[in-house]
C-alpha atoms as a PDB file:
ATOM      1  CA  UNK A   1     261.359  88.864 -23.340  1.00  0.00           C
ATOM      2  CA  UNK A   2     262.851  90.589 -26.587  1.00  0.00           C
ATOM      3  CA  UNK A   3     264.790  93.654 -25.297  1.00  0.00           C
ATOM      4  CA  UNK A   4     266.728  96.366 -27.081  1.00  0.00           C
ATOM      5  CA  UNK A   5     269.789  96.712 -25.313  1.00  0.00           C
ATOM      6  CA  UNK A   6     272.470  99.040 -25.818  1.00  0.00           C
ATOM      7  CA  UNK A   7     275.828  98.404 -25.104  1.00  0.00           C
ATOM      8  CA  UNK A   8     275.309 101.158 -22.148  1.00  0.00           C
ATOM      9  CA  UNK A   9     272.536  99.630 -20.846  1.00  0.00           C
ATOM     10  CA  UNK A  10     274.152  96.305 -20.719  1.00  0.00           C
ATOM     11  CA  UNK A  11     275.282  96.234 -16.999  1.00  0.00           C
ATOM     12  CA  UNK A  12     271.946  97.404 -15.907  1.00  0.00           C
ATOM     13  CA  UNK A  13     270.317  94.625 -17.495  1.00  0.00           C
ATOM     14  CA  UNK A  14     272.632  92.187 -15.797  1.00  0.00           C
ATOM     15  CA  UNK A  15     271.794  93.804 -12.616  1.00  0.00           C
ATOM     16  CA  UNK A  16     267.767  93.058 -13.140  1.00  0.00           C
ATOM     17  CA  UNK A  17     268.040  89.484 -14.153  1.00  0.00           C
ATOM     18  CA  UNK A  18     266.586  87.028 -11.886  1.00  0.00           C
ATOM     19  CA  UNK A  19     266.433  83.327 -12.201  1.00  0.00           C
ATOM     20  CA  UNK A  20     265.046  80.583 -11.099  1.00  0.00           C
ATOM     21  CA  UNK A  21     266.537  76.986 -10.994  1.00  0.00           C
ATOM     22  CA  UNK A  22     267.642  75.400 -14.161  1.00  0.00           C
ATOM     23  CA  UNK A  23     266.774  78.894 -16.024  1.00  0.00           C
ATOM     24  CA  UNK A  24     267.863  78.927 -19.978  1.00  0.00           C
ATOM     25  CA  UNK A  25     268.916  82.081 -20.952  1.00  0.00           C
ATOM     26  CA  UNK A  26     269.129  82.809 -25.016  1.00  0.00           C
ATOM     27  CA  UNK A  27     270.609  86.936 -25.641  1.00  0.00           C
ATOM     28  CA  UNK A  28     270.456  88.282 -29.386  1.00  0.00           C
ATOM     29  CA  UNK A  29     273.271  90.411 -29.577  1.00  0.00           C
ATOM     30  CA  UNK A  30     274.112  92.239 -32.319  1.00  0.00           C
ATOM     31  CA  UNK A  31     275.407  95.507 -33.255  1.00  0.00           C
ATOM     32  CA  UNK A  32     274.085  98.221 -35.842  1.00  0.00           C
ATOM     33  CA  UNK A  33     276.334  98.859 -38.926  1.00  0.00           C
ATOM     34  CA  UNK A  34     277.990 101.902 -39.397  1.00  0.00           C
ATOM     35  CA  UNK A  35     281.169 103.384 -37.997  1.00  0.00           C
ATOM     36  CA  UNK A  36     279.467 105.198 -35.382  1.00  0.00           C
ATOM     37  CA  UNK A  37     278.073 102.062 -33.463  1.00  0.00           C
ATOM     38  CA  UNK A  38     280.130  99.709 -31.297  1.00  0.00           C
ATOM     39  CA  UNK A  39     282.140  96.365 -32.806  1.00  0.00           C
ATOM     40  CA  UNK A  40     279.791  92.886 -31.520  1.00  0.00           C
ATOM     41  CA  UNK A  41     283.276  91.914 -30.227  1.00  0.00           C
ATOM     42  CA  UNK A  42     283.015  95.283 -27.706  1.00  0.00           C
ATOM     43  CA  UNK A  43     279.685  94.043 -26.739  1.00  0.00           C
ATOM     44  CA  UNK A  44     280.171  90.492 -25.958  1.00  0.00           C
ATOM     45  CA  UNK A  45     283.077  90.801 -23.495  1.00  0.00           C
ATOM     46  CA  UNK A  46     280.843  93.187 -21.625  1.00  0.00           C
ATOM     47  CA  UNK A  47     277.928  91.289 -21.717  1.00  0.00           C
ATOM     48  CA  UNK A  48     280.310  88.148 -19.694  1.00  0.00           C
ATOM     49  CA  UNK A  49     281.590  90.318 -17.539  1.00  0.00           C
ATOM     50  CA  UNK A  50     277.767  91.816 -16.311  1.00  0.00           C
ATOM     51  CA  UNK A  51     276.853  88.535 -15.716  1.00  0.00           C
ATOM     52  CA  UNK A  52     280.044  87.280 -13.912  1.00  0.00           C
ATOM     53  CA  UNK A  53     279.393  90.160 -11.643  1.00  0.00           C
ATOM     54  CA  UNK A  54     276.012  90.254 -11.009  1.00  0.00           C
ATOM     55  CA  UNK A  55     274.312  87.066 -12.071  1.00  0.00           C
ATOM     56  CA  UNK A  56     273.843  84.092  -9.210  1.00  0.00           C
ATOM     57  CA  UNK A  57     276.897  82.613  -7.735  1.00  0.00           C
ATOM     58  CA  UNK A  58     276.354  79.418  -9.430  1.00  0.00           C
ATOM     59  CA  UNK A  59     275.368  81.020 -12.792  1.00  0.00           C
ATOM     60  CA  UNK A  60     277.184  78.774 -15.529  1.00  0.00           C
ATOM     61  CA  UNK A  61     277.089  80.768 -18.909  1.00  0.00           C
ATOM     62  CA  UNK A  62     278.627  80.542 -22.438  1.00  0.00           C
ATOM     63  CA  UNK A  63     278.780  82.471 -25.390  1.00  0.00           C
ATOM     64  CA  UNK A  64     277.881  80.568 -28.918  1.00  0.00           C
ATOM     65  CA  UNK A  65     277.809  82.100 -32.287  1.00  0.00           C
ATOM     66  CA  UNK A  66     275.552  81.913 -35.229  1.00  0.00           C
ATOM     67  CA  UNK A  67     276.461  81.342 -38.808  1.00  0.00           C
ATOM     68  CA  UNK A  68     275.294  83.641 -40.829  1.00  0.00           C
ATOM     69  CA  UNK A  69     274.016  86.563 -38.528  1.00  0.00           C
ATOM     70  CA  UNK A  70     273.418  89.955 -39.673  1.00  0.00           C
ATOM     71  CA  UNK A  71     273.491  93.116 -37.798  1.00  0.00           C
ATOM     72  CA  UNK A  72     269.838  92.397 -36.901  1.00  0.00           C
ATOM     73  CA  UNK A  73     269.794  91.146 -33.591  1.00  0.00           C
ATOM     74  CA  UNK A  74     266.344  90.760 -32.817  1.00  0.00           C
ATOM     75  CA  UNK A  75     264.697  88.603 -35.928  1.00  0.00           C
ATOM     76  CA  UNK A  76     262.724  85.643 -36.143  1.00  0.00           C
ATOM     77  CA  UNK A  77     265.730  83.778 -37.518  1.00  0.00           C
ATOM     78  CA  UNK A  78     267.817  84.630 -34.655  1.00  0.00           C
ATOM     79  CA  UNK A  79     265.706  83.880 -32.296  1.00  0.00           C
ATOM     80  CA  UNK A  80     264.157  80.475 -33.696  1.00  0.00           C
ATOM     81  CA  UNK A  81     267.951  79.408 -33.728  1.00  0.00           C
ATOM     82  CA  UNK A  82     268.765  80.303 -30.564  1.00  0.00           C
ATOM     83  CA  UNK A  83     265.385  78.436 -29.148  1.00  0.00           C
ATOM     84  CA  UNK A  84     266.166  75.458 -31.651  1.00  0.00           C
ATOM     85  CA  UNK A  85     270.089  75.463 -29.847  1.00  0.00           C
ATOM     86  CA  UNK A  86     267.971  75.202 -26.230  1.00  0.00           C
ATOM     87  CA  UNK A  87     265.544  72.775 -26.887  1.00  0.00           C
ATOM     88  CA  UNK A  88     268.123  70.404 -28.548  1.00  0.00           C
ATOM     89  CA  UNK A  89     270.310  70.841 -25.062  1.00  0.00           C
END
């Protein structure tokens, strides 16, 4: 699903994720520009932690970058390299 999370609404999310066995899970997370919204490094921290804390004991995550990503989280771009990073796993 594409999902607009906000940093506030991050924990929640965590908290509703269910997976089944051998589940691949690709997040676009990015932050609006401006000096009113939240850093991505604020966001990503808090993101692991959710997860750590709510996700399945044996819930093995990592966090990989993008070259060259804007402050648009949820594009086309984004998300054909994230599903290109999957499928090549």
């Amino acid at each position: 699903p594409i999902l607009d999370t906000s940093l506030e609404q991050v924990d929640d999310f965590a908290k509703n994720l269910t997976f089944a066995k051998n589940t691949k899970l690709f997040l676009s997370f990015g932050a609006c520009e401006g000096p009113n919204f939240a850093d991505i490094t604020e966001g990503v921290p808090l993101l692991n932690q959710s997860l750590d804390r709510h996700g399945p004991d044996n819930l093995q995550h990592r966090l990989i970058v993008l070259d060259d990503e804007t402050h648009s989280s949820i594009s086309l771009p984004a998300m054909s390299k994230g599903l290109r990073y999957l499928l090549q796993r």
